[in-house]
Protein backbone atom coordinates (compact mmCIF):
# COMPACT_ATOMS: atom_id res chain seq x y z
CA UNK A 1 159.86 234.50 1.55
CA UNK A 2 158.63 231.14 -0.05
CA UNK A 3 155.00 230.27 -0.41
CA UNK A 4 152.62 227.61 1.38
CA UNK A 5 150.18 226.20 -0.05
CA UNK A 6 148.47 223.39 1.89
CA UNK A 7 145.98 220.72 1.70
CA UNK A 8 142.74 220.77 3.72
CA UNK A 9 143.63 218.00 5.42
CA UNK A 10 146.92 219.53 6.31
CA UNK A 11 145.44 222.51 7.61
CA UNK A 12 143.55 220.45 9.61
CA UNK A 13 146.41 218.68 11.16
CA UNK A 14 148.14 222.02 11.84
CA UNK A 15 145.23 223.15 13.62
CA UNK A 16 144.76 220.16 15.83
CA UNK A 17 148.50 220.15 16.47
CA UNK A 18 148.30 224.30 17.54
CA UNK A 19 145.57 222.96 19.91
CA UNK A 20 147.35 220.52 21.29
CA UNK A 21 150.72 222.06 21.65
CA UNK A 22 152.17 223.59 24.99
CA UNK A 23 155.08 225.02 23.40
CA UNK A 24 154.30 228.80 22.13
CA UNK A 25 157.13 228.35 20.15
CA UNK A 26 155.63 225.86 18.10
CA UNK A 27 152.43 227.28 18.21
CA UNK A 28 153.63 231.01 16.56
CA UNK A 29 155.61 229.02 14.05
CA UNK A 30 152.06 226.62 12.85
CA UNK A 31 150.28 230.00 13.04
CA UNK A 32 152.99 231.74 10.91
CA UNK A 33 152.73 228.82 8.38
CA UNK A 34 148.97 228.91 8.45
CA UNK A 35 148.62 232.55 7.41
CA UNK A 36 151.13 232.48 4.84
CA UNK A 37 148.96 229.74 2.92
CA UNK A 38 146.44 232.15 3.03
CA UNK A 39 148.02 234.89 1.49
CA UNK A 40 149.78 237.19 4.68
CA UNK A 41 152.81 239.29 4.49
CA UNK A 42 155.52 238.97 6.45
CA UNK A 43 155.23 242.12 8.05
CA UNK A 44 151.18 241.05 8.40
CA UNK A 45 152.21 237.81 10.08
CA UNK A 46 155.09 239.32 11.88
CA UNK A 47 152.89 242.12 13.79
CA UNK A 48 150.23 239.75 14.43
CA UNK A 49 152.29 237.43 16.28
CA UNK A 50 154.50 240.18 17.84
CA UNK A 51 157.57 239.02 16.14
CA UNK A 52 160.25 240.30 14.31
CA UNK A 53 160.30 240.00 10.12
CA UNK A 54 163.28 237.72 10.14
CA UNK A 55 161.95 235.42 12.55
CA UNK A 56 158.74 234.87 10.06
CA UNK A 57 161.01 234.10 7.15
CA UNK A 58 162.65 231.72 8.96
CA UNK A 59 159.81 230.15 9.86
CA UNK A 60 158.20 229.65 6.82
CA UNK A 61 161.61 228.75 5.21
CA UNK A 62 162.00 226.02 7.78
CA UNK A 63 158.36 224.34 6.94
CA UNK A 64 158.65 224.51 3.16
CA UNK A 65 161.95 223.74 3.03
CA UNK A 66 162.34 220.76 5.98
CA UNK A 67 158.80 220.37 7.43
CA UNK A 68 160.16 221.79 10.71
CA UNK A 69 157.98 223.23 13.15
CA UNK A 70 159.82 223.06 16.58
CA UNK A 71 162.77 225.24 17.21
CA UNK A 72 166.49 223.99 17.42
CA UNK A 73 166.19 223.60 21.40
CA UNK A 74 162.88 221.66 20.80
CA UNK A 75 163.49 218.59 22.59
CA UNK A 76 165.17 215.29 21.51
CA UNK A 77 164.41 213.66 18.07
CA UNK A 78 161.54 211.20 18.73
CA UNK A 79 162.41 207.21 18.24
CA UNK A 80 160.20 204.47 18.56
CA UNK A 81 162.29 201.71 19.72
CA UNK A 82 161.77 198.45 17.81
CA UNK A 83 159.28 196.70 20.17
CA UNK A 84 157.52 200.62 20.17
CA UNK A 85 157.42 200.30 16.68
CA UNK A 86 155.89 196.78 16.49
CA UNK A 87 153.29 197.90 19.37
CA UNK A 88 152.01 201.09 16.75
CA UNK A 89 152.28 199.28 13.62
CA UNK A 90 150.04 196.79 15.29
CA UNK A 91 147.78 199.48 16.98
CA UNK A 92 147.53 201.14 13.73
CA UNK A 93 146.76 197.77 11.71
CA UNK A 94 142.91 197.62 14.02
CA UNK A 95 142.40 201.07 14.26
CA UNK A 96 142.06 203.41 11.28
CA UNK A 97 143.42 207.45 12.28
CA UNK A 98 141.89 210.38 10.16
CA UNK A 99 144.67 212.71 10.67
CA UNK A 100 148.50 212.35 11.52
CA UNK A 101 147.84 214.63 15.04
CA UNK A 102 145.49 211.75 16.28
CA UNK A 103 148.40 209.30 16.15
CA UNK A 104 150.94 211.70 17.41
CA UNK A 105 148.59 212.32 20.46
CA UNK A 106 148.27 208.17 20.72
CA UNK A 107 152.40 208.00 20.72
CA UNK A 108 152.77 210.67 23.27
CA UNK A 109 149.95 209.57 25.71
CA UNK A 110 151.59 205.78 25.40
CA UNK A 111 155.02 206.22 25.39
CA UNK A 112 155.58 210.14 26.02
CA UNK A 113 157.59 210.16 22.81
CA UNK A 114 156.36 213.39 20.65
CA UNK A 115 156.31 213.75 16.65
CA UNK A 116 156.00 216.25 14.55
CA UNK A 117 153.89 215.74 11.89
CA UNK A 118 156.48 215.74 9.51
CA UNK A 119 158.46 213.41 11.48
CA UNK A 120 155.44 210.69 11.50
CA UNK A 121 154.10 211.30 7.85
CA UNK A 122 157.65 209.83 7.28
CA UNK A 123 157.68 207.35 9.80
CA UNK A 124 154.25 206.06 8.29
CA UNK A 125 155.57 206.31 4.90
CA UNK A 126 158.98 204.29 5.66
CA UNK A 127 156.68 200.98 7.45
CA UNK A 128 154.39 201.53 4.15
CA UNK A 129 151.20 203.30 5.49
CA UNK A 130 149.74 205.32 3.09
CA UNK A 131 146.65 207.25 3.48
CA UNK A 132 143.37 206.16 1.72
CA UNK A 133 139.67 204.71 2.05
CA UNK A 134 139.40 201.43 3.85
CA UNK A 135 137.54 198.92 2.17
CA UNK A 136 133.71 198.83 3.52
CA UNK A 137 132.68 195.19 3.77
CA UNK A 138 129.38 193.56 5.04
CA UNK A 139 129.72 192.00 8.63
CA UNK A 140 127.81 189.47 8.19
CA UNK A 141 129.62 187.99 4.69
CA UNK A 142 130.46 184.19 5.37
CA UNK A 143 134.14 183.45 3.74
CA UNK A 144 133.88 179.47 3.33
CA UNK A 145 130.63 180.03 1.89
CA UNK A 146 131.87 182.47 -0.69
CA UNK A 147 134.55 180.57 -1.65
CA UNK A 148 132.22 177.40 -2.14
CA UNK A 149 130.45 179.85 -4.67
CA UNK A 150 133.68 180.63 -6.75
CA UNK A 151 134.51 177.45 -7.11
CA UNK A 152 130.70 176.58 -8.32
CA UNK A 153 130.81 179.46 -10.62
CA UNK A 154 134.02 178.58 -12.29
CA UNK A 155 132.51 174.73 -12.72
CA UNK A 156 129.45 176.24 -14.08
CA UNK A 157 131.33 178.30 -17.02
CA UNK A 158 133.70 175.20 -17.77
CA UNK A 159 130.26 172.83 -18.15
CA UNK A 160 128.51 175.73 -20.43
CA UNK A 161 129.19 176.44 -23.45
CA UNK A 162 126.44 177.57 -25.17
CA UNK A 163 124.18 178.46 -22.35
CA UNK A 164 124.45 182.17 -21.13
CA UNK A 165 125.04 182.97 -17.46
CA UNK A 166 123.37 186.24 -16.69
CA UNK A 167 124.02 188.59 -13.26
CA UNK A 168 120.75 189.82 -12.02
CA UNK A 169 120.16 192.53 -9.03
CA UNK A 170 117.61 195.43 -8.32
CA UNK A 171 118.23 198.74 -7.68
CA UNK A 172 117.03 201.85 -6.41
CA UNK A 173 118.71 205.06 -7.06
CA UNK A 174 117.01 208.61 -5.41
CA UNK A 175 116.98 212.02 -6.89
CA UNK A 176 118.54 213.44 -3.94
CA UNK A 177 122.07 214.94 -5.08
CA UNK A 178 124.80 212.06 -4.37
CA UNK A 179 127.77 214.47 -3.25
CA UNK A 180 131.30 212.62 -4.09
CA UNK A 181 134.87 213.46 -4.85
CA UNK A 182 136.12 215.42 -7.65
CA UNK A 183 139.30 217.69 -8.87
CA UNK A 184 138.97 221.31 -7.29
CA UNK A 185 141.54 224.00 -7.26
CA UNK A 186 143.59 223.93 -4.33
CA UNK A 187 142.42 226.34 -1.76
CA UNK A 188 138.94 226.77 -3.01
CA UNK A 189 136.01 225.39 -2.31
CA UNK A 190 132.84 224.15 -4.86
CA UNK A 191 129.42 224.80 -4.57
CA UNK A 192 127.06 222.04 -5.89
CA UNK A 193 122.84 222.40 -4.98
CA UNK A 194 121.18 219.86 -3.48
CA UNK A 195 118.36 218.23 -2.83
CA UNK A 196 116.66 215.84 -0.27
CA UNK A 197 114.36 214.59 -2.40
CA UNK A 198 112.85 211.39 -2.11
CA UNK A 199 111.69 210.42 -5.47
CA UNK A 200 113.47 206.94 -6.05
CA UNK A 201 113.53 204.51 -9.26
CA UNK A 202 113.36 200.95 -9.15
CA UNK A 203 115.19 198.99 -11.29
CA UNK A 204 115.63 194.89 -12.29
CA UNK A 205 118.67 194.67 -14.67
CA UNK A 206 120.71 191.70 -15.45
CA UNK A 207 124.23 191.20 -17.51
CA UNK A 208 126.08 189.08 -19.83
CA UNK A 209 129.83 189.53 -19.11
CA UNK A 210 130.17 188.51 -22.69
CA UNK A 211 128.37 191.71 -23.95
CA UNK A 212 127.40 194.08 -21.66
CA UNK A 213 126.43 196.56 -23.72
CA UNK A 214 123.28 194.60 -23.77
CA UNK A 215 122.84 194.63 -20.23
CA UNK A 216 118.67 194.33 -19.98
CA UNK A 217 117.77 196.74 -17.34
CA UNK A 218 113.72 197.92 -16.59
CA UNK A 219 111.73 200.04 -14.36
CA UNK A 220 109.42 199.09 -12.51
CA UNK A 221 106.98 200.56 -9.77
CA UNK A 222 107.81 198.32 -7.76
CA UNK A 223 110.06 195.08 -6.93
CA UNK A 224 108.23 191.70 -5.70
CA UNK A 225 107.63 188.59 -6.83
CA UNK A 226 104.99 189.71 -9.72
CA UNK A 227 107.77 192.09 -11.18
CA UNK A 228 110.59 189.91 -11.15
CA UNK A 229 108.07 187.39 -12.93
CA UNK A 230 107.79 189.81 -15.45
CA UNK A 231 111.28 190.47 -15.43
CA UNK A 232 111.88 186.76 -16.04
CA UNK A 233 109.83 186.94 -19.40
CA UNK A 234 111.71 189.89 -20.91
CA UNK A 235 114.69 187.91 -20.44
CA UNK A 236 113.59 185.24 -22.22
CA UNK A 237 112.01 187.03 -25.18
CA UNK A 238 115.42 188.80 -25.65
CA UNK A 239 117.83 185.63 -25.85
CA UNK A 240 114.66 183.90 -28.02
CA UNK A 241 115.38 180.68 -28.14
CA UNK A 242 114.63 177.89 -25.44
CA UNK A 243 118.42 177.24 -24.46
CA UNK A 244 118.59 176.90 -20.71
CA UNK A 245 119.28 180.75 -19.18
CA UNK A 246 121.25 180.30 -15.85
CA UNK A 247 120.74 183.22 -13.41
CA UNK A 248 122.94 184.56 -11.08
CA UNK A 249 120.80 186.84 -8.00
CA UNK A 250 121.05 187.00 -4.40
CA UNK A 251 118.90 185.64 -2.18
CA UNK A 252 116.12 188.52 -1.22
CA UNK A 253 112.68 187.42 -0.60
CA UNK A 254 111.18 188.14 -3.56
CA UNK A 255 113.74 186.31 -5.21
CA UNK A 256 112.70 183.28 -3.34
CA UNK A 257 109.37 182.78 -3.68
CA UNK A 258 108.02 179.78 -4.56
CA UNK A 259 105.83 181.54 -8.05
CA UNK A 260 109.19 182.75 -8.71
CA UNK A 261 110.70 179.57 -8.94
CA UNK A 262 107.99 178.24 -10.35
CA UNK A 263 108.55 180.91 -13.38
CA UNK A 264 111.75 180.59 -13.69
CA UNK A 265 111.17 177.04 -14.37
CA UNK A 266 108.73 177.72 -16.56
CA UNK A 267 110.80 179.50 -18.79
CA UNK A 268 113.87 177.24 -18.48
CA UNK A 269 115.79 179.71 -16.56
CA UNK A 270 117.85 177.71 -13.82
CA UNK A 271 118.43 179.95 -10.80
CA UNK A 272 121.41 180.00 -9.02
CA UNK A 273 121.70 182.15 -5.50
CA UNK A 274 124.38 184.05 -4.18
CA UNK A 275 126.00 183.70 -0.67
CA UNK A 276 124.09 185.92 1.84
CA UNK A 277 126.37 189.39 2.04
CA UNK A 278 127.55 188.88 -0.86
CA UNK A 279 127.76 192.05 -3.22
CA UNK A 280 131.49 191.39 -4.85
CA UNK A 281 130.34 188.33 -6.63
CA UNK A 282 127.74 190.17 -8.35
CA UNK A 283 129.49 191.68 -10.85
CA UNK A 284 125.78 194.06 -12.00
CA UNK A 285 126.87 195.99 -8.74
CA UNK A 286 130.03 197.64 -10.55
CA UNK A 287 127.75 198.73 -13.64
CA UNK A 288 125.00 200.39 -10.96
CA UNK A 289 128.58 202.26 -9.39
CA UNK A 290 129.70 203.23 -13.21
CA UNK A 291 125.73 204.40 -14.21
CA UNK A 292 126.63 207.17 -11.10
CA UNK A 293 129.41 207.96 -11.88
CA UNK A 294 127.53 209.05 -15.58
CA UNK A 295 124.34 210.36 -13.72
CA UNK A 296 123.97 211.14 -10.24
CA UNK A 297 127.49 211.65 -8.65
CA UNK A 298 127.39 215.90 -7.86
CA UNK A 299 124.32 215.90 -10.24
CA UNK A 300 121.38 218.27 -9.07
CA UNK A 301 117.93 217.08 -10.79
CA UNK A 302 115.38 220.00 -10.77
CA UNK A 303 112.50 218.01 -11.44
CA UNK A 304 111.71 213.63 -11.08
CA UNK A 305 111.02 213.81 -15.05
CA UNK A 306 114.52 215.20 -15.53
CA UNK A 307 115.80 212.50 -12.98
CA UNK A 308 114.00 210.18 -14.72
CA UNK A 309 115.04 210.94 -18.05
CA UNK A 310 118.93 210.48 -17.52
CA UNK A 311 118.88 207.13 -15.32
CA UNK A 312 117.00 206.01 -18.96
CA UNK A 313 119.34 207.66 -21.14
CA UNK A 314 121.95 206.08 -19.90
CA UNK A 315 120.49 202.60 -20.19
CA UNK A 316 119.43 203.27 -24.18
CA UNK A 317 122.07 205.51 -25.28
CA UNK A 318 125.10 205.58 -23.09
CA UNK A 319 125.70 201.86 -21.79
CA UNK A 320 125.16 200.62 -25.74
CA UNK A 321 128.67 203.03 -26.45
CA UNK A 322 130.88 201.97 -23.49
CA UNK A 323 129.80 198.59 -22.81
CA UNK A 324 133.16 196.98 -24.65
CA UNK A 325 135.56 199.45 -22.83
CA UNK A 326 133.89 198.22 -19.24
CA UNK A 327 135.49 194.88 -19.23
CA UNK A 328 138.37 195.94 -16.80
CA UNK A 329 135.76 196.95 -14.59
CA UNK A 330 132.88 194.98 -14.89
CA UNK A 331 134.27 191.22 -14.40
CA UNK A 332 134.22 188.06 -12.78
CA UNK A 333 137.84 188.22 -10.80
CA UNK A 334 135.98 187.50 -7.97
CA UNK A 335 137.70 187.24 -4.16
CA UNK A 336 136.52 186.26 -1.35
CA UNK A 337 135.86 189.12 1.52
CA UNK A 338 138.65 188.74 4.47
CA UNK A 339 137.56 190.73 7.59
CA UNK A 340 141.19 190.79 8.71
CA UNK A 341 142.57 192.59 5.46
């Protein structure tokens, strides 16, 4: 008898479609696939579900081999008909589906057609639905206005040429373990400890897409108006000389305020403010993602110091090595937001 070896996610559309299913012929066949991924006999699975051996291998022969789960006398193939298939593909354009048995459960409730899951993971795959993360985007974000900004931006980089345009944002990072995404063995699971702590850092950085491996980032106890004055300085102490420094920041309070402004001026450092909602024209955002992905993604910190310690290391040590290789990632291919894509 063949193996099974299934994803979580298809386990967890097997499940949901055993739930769902009235047909106990269906139902012993997903249960017969289920405990052969996890290892069963056939003479296991077959006394479980009161069936004969044969029966069992030609279940599992049928999934591995076809996808098929209901029985030769299982009902007519389903078909969407072409206004059917407009209605989904437009249904399924506003509303995002976890798992295939959520959309077969949609179909049959609206047009009392049922799939199997085979039968839709193929009818998704042929009107080119694929399954990943939507896009998360601020609902507030203002699409003329961001526009305006690119087309600012790009008149500001054809005007200077000797003037350096820097990307400036705070951030605050917390020692409490950031859980994300990574390769695991099939069938396993991975342990990582955890913390809630609530230590956080808070950091002022800025960038030069022309070298950022000199990105100038500091921490600070806090961020207001006094620190990003003093923020202000260390940028113009690093680039020396008195050549006009044009700033690139988004519009929180702090960044606003009049002494600010007023320092900023001071120090010939011409500010320039981001549309409101605005975080993909700020290119800093995409090195605070890459710092952790070094650091803090499925990183347990036993202690603040040790916390502490590696947000810095990276900064001095790590960010000096790979700042020429970032360029793919850290850039100014900037597009405006569209709440309908």
């Amino acid at each position: 008898m063949k193996e099974v070896r299934l994803t979580p996610n298809q386990k967890i559309d097997l499940e949901a479609l055993h739930d769902a299913s009235r047909d106990k012929r269906v139902c012993d066949r997903i249960k017969a696939v289920l405990l052969r991924s996890e290892g069963w006999s056939t003479s296991m699975i077959a006394q479980a579900l009161r069936l004969h051996e044969t029966s069992i291998t030609r279940h599992i022969d049928d999934y591995v081999s076809k996808n098929k789960l209901a029985p030769e006398n299982g009902g007519s193939q389903p078909y969407l008909n072409e206004t059917q298939t407009d209605e989904v593909v437009s249904h399924l354009m506003q509303h995002t589906y976890r798992c295939s048995y959520e959309i077969i459960e949609y179909i049959f409730k609206t047009y009392q057609i049922r799939f199997s899951i085979s039968g839709l993971n193929k009818w998704l795959h042929q009107h080119n639905f694929s399954y990943k993360y939507p896009k998360g985007v601020p609902h507030k974000f203002d699409e003329e206005k961001q526009a305006n900004f690119i087309e600012k931006y790009t008149e500001l980089k054809a005007q200077t040429v000797d003037e350096p345009i820097l990307f400036m944002d705070a951030m605050h990072p917390t020692q409490a373990t950031k859980v994300s995404c990574g390769w695991i063995k099939t069938g396993h699971d991975k342990s990582i400890e955890t913390t809630g702590s609530r230590t956080r850092l808070n950091l002022v950085g800025a960038i030069d897409l022309n070298d950022l491996a000199a990105a100038q980032v500091k921490r600070y106890e806090k961020v207001n108006g006094e620190t990003i004055q003093h923020f202000f300085t260390e940028l113009r102490a690093h680039h020396g000389s008195d050549k006009r420094i044009h700033l690139i920041l988004d519009g929180a309070g702090y960044h606003r305020a009049q002494v600010v402004k007023d320092k900023a001026n001071e120090l010939n450092i011409e500010l320039h403010y981001l549309p409101p909602y605005s975080p993909n024209l700020n290119p800093i955002e995409r090195l605070w993602k890459i710092m952790n992905e070094h650091v803090r993604n499925n990183k347990y910190f036993a202690t603040a110091k040790e916390f502490r310690d590696r947000i810095d290391e990276f900064f001095s040590q790590t960010l000096p090595k790979i700042g020429d290789i970032l360029g793919s990632r850290i850039n100014d291919n900037f597009q405006v937001l569209n709440s309908a894509s």
